[in-house]
C-alpha atoms as a PDB file:
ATOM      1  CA  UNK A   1       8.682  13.603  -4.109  1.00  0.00           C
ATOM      2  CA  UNK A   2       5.729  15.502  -6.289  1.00  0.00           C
ATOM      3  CA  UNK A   3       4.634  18.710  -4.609  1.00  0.00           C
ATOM      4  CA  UNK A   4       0.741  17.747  -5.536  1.00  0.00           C
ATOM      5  CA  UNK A   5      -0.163  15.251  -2.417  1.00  0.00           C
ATOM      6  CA  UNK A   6      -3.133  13.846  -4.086  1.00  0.00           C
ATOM      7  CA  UNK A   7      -0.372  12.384  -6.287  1.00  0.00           C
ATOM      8  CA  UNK A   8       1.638  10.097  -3.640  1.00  0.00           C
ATOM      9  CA  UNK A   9       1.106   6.497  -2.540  1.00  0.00           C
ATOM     10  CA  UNK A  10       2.954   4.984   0.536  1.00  0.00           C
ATOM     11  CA  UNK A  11       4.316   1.509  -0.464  1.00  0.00           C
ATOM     12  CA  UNK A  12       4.517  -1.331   1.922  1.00  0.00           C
ATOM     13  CA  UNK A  13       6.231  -4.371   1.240  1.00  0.00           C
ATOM     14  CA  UNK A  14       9.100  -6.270   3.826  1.00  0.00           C
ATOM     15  CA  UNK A  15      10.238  -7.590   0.160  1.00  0.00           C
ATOM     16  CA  UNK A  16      12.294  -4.814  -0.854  1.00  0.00           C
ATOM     17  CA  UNK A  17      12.727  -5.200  -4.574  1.00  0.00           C
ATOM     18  CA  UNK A  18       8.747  -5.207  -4.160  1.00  0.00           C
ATOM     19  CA  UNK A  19       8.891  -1.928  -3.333  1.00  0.00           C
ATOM     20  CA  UNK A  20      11.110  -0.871  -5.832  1.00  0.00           C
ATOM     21  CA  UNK A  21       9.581  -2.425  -8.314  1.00  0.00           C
ATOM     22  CA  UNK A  22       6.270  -0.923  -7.135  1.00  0.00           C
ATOM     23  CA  UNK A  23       7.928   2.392  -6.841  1.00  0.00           C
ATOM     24  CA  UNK A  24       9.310   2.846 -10.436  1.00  0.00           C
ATOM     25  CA  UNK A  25       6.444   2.000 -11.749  1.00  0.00           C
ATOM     26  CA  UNK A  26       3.885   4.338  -9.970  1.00  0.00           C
ATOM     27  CA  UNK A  27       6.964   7.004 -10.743  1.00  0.00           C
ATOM     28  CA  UNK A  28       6.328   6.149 -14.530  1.00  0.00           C
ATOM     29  CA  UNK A  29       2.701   7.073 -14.303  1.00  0.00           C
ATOM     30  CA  UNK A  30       3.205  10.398 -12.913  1.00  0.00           C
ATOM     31  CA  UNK A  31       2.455   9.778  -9.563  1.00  0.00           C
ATOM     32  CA  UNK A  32       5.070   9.339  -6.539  1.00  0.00           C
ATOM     33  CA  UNK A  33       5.771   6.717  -4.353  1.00  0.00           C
ATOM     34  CA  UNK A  34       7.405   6.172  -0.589  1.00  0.00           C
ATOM     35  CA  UNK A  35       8.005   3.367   0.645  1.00  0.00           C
ATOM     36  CA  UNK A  36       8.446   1.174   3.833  1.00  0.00           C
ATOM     37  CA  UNK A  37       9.654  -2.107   4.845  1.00  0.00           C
ATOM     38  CA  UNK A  38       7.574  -2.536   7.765  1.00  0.00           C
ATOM     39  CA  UNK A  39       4.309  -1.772   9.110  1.00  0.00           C
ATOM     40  CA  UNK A  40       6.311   0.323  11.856  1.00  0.00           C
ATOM     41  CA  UNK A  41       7.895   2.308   9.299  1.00  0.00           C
ATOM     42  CA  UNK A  42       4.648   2.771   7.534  1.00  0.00           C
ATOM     43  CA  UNK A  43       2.861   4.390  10.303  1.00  0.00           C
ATOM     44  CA  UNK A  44       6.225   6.744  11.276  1.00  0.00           C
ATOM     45  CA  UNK A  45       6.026   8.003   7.365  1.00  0.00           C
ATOM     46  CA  UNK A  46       2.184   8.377   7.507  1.00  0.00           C
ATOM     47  CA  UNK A  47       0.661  12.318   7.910  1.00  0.00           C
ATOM     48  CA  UNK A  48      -3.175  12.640   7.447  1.00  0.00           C
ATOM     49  CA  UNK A  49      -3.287  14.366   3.929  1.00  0.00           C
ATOM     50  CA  UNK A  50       0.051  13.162   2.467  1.00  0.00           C
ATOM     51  CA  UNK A  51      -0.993  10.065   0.677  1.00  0.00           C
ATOM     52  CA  UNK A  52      -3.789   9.429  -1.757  1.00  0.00           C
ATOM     53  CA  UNK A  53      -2.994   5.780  -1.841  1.00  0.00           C
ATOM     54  CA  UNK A  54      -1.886   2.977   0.418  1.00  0.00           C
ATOM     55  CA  UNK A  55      -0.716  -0.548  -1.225  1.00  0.00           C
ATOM     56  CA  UNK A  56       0.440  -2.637   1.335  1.00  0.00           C
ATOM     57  CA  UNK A  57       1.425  -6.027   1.394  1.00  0.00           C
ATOM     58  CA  UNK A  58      -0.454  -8.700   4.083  1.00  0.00           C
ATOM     59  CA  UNK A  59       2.338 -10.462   5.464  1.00  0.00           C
ATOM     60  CA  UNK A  60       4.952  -8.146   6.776  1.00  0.00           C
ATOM     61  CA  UNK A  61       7.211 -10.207   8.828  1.00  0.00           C
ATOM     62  CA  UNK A  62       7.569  -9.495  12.411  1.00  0.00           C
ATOM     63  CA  UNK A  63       5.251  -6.728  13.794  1.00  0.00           C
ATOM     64  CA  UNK A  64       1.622  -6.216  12.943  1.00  0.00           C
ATOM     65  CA  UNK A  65       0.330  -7.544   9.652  1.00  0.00           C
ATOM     66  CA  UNK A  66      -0.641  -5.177   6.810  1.00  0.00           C
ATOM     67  CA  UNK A  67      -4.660  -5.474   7.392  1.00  0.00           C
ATOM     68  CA  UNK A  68      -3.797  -4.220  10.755  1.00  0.00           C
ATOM     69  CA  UNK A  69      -1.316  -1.062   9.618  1.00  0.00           C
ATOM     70  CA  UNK A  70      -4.074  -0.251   7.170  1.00  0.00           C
ATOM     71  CA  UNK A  71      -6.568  -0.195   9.430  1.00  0.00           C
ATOM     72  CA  UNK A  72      -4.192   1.980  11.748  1.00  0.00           C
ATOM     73  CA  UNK A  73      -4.253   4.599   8.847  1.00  0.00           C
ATOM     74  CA  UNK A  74      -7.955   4.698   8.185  1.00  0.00           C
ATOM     75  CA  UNK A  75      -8.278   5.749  11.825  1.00  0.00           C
ATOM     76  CA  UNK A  76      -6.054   8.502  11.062  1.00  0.00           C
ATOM     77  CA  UNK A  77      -7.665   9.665   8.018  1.00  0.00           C
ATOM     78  CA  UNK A  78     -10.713   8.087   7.044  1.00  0.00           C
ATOM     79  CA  UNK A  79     -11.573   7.498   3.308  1.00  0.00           C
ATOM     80  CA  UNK A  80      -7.908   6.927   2.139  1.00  0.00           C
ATOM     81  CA  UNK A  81      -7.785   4.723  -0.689  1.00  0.00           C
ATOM     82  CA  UNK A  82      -5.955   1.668   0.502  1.00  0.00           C
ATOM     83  CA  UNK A  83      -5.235  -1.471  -1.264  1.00  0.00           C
ATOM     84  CA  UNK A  84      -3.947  -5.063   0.065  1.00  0.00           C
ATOM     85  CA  UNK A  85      -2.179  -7.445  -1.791  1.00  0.00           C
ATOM     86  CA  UNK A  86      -0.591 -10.877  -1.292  1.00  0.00           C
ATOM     87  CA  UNK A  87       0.534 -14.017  -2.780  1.00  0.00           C
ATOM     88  CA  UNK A  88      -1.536 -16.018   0.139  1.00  0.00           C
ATOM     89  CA  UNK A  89      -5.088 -17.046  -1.204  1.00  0.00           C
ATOM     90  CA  UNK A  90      -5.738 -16.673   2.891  1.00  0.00           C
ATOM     91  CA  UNK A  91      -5.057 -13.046   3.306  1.00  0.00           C
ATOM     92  CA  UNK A  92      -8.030 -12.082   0.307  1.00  0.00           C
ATOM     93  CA  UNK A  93     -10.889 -13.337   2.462  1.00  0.00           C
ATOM     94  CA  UNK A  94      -9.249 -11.725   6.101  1.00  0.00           C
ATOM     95  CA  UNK A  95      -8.799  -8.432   3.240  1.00  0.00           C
ATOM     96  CA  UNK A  96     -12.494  -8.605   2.474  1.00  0.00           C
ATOM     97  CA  UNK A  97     -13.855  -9.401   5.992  1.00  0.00           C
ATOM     98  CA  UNK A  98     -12.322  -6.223   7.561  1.00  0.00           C
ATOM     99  CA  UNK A  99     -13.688  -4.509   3.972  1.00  0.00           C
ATOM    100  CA  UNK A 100     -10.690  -3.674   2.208  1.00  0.00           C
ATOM    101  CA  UNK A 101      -9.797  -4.153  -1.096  1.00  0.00           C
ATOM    102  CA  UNK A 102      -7.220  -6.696  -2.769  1.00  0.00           C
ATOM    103  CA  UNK A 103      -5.196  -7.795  -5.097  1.00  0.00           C
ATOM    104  CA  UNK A 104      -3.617 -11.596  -5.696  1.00  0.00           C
ATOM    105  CA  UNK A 105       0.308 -11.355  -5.643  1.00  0.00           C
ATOM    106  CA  UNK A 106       1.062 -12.119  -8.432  1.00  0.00           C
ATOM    107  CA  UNK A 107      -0.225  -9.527 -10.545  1.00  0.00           C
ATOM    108  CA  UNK A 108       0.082  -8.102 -13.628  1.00  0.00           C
ATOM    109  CA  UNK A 109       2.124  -4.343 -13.357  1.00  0.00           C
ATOM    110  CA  UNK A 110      -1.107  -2.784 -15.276  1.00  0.00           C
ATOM    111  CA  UNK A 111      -3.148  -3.455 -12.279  1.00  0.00           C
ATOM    112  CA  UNK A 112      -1.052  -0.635 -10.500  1.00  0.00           C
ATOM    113  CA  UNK A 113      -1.803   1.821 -13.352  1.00  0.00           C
ATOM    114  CA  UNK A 114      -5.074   1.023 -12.997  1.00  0.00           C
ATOM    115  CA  UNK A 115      -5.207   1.644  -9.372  1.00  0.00           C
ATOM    116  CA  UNK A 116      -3.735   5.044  -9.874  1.00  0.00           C
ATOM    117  CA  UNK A 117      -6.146   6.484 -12.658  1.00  0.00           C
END
């Protein structure tokens, strides 16, 4: 884990080879990544401060959905940079309506780079 927080995203993803996947490549541009396989998890690894990113997947399985975590973590530190993503069309208008940004699963791995310069 880098010692520079303004370098670390928190991944969320049930899917875990989504979050590895996610992981090693965030890890190749420098920055690092934790992850979680549930919204639960997610808010038990989140301090105000640590992260400078959130990507979190919509659907999460059992448990609150990822718009909800999300909007758990803005409450705990307002103006993190979050990010939604999802492979249901759905999710991207429920994303927009509660003002967050997202991303169609799938996407292409530059998107993530992106995201992180």
């Amino acid at each position: 884990m880098p010692k520079n927080k303004e370098r670390l995203v928190l991944v969320v993803d049930d899917e875990l080879a989504v979050c590895r996947l996610l992981a090693r490549i965030i890890g190749k541009t420098g920055w690092g990544a934790v992850t979680a396989a549930s919204g639960q998890e997610a808010l038990d690894q989140f301090e105000p401060g640590k992260f400078a990113l959130v990507i979190s997947d919509v659907d999460l399985g059992e448990g609150p959905n990822g718009i909800a975590i999300v909007l758990k973590l803005l409450e705990r530190q307002p103006g993190l940079r979050v990010v939604l993503m999802s492979g249901d069309s759905i999710n991207e208008d429920q994303a927009k309506k509660a003002g967050l940004r997202f991303i169609q699963k799938p996407f292409d791995l530059s998107v993530i780079s992106a995201l992180l310069e």
